[in-house]
C-alpha atoms as a PDB file:
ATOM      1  CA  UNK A   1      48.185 -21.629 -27.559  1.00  0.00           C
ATOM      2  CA  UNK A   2      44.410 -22.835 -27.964  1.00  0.00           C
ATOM      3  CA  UNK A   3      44.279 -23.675 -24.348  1.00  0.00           C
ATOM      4  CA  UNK A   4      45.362 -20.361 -23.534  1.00  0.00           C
ATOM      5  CA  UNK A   5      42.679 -18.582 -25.878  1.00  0.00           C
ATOM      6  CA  UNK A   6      39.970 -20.883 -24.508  1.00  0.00           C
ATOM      7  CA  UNK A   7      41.107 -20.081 -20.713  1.00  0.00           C
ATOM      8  CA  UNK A   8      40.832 -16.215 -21.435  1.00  0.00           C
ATOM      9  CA  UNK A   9      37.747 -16.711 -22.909  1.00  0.00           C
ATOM     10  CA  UNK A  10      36.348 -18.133 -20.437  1.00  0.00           C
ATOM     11  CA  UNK A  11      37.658 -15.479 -17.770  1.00  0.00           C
ATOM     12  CA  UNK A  12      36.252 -12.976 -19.901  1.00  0.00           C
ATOM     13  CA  UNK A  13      32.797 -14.625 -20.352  1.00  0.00           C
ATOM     14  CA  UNK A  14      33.135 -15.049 -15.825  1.00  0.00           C
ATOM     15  CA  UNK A  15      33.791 -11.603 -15.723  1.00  0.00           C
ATOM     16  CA  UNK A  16      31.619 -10.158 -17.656  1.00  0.00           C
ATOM     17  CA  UNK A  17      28.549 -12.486 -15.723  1.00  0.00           C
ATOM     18  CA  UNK A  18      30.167 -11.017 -12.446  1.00  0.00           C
ATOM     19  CA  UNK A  19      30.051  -7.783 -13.611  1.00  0.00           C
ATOM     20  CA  UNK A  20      26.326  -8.415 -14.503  1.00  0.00           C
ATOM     21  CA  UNK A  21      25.738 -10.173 -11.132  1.00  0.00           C
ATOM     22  CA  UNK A  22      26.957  -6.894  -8.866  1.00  0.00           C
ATOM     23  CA  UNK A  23      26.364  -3.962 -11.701  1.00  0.00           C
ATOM     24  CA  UNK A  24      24.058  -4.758 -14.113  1.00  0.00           C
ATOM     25  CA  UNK A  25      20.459  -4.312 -14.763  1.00  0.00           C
ATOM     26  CA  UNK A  26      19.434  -7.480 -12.482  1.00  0.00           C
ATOM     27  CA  UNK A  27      22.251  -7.020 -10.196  1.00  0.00           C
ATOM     28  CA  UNK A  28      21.616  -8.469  -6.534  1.00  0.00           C
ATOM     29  CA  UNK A  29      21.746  -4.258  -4.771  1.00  0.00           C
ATOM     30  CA  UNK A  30      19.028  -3.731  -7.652  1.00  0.00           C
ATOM     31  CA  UNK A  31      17.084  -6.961  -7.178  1.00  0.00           C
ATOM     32  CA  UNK A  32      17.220  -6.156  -3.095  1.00  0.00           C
ATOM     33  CA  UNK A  33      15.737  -2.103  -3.855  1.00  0.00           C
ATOM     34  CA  UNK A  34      13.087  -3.624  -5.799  1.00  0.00           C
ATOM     35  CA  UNK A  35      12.049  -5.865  -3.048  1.00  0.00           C
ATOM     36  CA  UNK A  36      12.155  -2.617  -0.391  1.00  0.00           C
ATOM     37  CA  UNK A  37      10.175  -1.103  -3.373  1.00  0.00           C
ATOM     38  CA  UNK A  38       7.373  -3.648  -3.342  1.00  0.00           C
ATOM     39  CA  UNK A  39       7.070  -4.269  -0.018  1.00  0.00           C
ATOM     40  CA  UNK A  40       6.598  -0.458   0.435  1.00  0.00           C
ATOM     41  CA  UNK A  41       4.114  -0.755  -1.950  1.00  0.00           C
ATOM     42  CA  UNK A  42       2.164  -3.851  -0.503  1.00  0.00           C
ATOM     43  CA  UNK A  43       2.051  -1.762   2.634  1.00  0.00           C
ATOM     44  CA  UNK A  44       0.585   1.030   0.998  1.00  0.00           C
ATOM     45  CA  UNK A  45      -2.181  -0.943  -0.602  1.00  0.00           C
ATOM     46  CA  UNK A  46      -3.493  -3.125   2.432  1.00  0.00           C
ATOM     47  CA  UNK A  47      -3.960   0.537   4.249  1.00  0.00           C
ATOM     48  CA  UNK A  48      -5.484   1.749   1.089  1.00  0.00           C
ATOM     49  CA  UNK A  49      -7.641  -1.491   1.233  1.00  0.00           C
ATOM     50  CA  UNK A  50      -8.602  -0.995   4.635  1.00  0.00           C
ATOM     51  CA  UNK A  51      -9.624   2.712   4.036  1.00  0.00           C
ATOM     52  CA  UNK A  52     -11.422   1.236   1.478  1.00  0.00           C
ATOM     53  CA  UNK A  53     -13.398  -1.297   3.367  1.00  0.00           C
ATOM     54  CA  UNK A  54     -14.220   1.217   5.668  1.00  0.00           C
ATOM     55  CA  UNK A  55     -15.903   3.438   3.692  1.00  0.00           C
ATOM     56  CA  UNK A  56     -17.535   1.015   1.821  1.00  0.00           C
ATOM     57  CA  UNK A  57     -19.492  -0.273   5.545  1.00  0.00           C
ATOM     58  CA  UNK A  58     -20.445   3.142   5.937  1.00  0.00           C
ATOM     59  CA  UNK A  59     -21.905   3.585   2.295  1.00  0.00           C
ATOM     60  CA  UNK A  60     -23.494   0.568   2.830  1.00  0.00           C
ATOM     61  CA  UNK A  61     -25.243   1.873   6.113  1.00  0.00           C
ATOM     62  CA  UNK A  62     -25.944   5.419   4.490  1.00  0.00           C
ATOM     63  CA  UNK A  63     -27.824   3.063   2.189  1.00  0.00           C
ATOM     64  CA  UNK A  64     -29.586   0.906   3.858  1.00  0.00           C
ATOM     65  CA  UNK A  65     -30.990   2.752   6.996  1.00  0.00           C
ATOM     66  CA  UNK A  66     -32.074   6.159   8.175  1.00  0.00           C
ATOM     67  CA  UNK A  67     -30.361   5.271  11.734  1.00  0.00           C
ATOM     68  CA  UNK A  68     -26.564   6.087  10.029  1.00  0.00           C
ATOM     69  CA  UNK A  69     -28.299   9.764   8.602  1.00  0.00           C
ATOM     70  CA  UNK A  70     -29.813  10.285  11.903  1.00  0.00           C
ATOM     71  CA  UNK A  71     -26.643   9.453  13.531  1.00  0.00           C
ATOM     72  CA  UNK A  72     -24.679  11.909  12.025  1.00  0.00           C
ATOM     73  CA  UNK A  73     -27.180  14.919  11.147  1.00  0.00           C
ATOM     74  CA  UNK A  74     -27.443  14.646  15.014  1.00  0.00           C
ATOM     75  CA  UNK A  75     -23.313  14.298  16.055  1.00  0.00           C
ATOM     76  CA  UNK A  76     -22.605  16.717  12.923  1.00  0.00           C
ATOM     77  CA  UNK A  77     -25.479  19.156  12.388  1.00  0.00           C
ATOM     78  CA  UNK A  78     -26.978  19.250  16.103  1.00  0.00           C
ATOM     79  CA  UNK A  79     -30.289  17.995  14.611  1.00  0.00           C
ATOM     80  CA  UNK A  80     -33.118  17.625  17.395  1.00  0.00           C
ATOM     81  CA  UNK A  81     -36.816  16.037  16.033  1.00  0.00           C
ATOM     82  CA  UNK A  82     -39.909  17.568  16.703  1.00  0.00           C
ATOM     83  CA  UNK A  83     -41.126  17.396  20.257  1.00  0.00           C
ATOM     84  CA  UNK A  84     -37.836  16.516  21.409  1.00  0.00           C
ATOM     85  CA  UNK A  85     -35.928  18.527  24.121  1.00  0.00           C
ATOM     86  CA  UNK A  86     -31.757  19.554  23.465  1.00  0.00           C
ATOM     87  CA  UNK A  87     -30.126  19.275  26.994  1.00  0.00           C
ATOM     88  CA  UNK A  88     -26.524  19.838  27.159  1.00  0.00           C
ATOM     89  CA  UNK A  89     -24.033  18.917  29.777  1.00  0.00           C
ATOM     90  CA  UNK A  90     -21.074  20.710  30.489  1.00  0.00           C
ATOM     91  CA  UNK A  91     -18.021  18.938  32.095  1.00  0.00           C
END
């Protein structure tokens, strides 16, 4: 009789970890989603990263020279210095 009670115990206690192992909070489907989770989010940051770097090189030359303004008053705001002639070519 005490072998029997210590045998059902123990397949209790092995079902309830197996339970735990496929259904519970740390099952292995949960533990997997997680892992799609993160890598999702890894992704995400190294392009957020990159964006980052990016426009931290152009800050940097907005700072540091008047080449980066001139560059882009000219290619955004069609700015032409004095004694300078505007051609443009049509293709």
């Amino acid at each position: 009789m005490g072998n029997r009670l210590v045998l059902a115990a123990l397949t209790a206690l092995l079902v309830i970890l197996h339970a735990q192992l496929w259904f519970g909070r740390g099952s292995l489907p949960a533990v997997a989603r997680m892992t799609q989770q993160l890598d999702a989010q890894k992704l995400g940051n190294q392009n957020a990263r990159l964006a980052n770097e990016r426009l931290e090189a152009e800050v940097r030359d907005l700072k540091e020279g008047l080449e980066m303004v001139e560059e882009k008053a000219r290619q955004e705001l069609g700015m032409v210095k004095p004694n300078e002639i505007y051609v443009q070519i049509n293709k």
